[in-house]
N, C-alpha and C. Protein backbone atom coordinates (compact mmCIF):
# COMPACT_ATOMS: atom_id res chain seq x y z
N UNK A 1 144.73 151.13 99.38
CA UNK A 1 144.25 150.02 100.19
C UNK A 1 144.38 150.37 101.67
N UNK A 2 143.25 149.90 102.20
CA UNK A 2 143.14 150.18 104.08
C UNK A 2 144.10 149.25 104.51
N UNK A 3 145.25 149.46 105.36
CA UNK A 3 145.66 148.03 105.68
C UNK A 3 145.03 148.03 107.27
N UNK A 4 144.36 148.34 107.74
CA UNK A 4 143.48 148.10 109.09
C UNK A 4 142.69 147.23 108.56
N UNK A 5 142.75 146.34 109.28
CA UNK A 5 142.03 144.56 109.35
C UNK A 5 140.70 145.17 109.90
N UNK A 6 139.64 144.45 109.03
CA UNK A 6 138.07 144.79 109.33
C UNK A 6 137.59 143.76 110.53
N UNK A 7 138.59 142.63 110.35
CA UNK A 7 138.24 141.19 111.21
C UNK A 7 139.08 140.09 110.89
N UNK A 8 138.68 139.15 111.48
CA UNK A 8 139.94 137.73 111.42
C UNK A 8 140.28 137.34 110.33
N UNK A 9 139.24 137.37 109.47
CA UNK A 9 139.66 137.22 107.71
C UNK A 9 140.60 138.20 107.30
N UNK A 10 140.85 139.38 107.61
CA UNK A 10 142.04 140.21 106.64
C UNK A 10 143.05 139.87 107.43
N UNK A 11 143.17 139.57 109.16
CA UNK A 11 144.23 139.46 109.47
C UNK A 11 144.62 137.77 109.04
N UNK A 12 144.32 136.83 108.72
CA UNK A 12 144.79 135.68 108.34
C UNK A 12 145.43 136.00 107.18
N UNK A 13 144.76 136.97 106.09
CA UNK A 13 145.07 136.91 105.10
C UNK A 13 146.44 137.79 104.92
N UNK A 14 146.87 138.62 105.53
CA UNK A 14 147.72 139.16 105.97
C UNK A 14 148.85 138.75 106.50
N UNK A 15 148.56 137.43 107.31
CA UNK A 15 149.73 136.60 107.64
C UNK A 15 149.76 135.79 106.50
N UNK A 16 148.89 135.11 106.09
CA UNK A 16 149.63 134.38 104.67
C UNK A 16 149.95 134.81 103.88
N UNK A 17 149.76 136.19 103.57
CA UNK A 17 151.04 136.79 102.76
C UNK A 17 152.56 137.27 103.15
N UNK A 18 151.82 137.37 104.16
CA UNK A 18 153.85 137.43 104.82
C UNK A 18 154.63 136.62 104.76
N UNK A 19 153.49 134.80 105.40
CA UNK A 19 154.60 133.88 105.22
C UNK A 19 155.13 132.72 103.59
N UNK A 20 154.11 133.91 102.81
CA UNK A 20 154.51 133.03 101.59
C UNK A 20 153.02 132.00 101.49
N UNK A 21 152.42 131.75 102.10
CA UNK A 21 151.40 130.55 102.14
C UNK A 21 150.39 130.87 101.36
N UNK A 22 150.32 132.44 100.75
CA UNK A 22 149.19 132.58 100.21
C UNK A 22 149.92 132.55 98.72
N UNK A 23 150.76 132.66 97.98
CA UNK A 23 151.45 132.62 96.94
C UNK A 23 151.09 131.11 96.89
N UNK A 24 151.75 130.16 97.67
CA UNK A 24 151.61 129.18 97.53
C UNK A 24 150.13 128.45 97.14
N UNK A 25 149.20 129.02 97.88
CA UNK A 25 148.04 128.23 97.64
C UNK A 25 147.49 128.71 96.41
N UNK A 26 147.94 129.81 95.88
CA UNK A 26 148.02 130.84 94.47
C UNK A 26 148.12 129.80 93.50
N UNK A 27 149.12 129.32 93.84
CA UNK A 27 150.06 128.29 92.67
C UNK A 27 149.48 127.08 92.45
N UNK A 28 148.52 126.37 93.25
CA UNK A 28 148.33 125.06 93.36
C UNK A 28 146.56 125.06 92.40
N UNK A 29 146.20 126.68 92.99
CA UNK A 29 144.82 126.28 92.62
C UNK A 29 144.76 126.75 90.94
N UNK A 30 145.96 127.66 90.62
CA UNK A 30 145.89 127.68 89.48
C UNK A 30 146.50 126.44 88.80
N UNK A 31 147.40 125.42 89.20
CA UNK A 31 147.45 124.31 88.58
C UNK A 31 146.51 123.12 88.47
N UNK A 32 145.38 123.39 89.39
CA UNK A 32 143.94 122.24 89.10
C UNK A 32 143.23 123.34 88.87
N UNK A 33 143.36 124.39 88.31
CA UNK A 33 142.42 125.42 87.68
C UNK A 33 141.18 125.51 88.32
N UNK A 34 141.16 125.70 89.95
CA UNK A 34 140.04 125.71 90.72
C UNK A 34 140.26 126.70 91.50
N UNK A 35 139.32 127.57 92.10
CA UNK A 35 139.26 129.06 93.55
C UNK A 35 139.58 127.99 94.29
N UNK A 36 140.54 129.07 95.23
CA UNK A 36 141.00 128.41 96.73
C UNK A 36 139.76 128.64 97.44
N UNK A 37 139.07 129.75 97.25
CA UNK A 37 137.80 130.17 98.50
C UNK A 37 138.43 131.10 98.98
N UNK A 38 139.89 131.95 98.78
CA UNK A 38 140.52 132.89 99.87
C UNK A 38 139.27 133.75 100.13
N UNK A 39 139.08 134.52 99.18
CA UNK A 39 137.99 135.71 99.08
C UNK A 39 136.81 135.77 100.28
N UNK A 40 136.03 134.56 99.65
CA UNK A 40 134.70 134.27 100.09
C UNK A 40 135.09 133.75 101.87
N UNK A 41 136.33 133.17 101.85
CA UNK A 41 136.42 133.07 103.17
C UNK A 41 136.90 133.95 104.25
N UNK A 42 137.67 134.80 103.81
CA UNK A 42 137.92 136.13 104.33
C UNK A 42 136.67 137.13 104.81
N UNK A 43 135.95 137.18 103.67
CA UNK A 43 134.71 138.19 104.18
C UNK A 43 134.05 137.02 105.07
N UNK A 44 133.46 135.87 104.73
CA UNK A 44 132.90 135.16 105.77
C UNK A 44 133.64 135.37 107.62
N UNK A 45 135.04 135.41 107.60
CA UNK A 45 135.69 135.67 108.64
C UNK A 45 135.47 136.99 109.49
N UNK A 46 135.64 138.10 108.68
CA UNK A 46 135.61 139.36 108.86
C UNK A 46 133.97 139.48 109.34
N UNK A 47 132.77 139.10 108.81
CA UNK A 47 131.90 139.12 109.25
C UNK A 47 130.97 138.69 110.43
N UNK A 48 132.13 136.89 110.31
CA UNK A 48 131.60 136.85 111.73
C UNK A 48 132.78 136.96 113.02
N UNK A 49 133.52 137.51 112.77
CA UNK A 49 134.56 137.78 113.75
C UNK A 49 135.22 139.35 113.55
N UNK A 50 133.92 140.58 113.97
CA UNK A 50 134.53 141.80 112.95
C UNK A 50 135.38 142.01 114.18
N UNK A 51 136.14 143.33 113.97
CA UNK A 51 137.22 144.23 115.17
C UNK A 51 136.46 144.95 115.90
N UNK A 52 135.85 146.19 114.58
CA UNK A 52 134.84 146.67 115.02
C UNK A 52 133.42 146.85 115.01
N UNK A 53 132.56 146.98 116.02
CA UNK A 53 131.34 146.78 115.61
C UNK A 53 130.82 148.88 115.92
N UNK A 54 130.54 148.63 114.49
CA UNK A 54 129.86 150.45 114.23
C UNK A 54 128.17 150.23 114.44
């Protein structure tokens, strides 16, 4: 795994794993058996907020 952040989506996602918040929201959506959106919102982030533009 790259850990260089493509854009604002990996680095959010990156802090909510540090502070525990992404475990947490782990836990909740598997108890109403529904996607949080992490995924889809991450690349949405990363895309429109990249680091770098190639």
């Amino acid at each position: 795994m790259n850990n260089k952040s493509k854009g604002l989506g990996d680095s959010i996602e990156k802090f909510t794993k540090a502070t525990g918040i992404k475990k947490a929201v782990d836990a909740v959506a598997k108890a109403t058996n529904t996607d949080c959106g992490c995924g889809k919102r991450r690349d949405t982030l990363n895309r429109i907020f990249p680091y770098d533009r190639d």
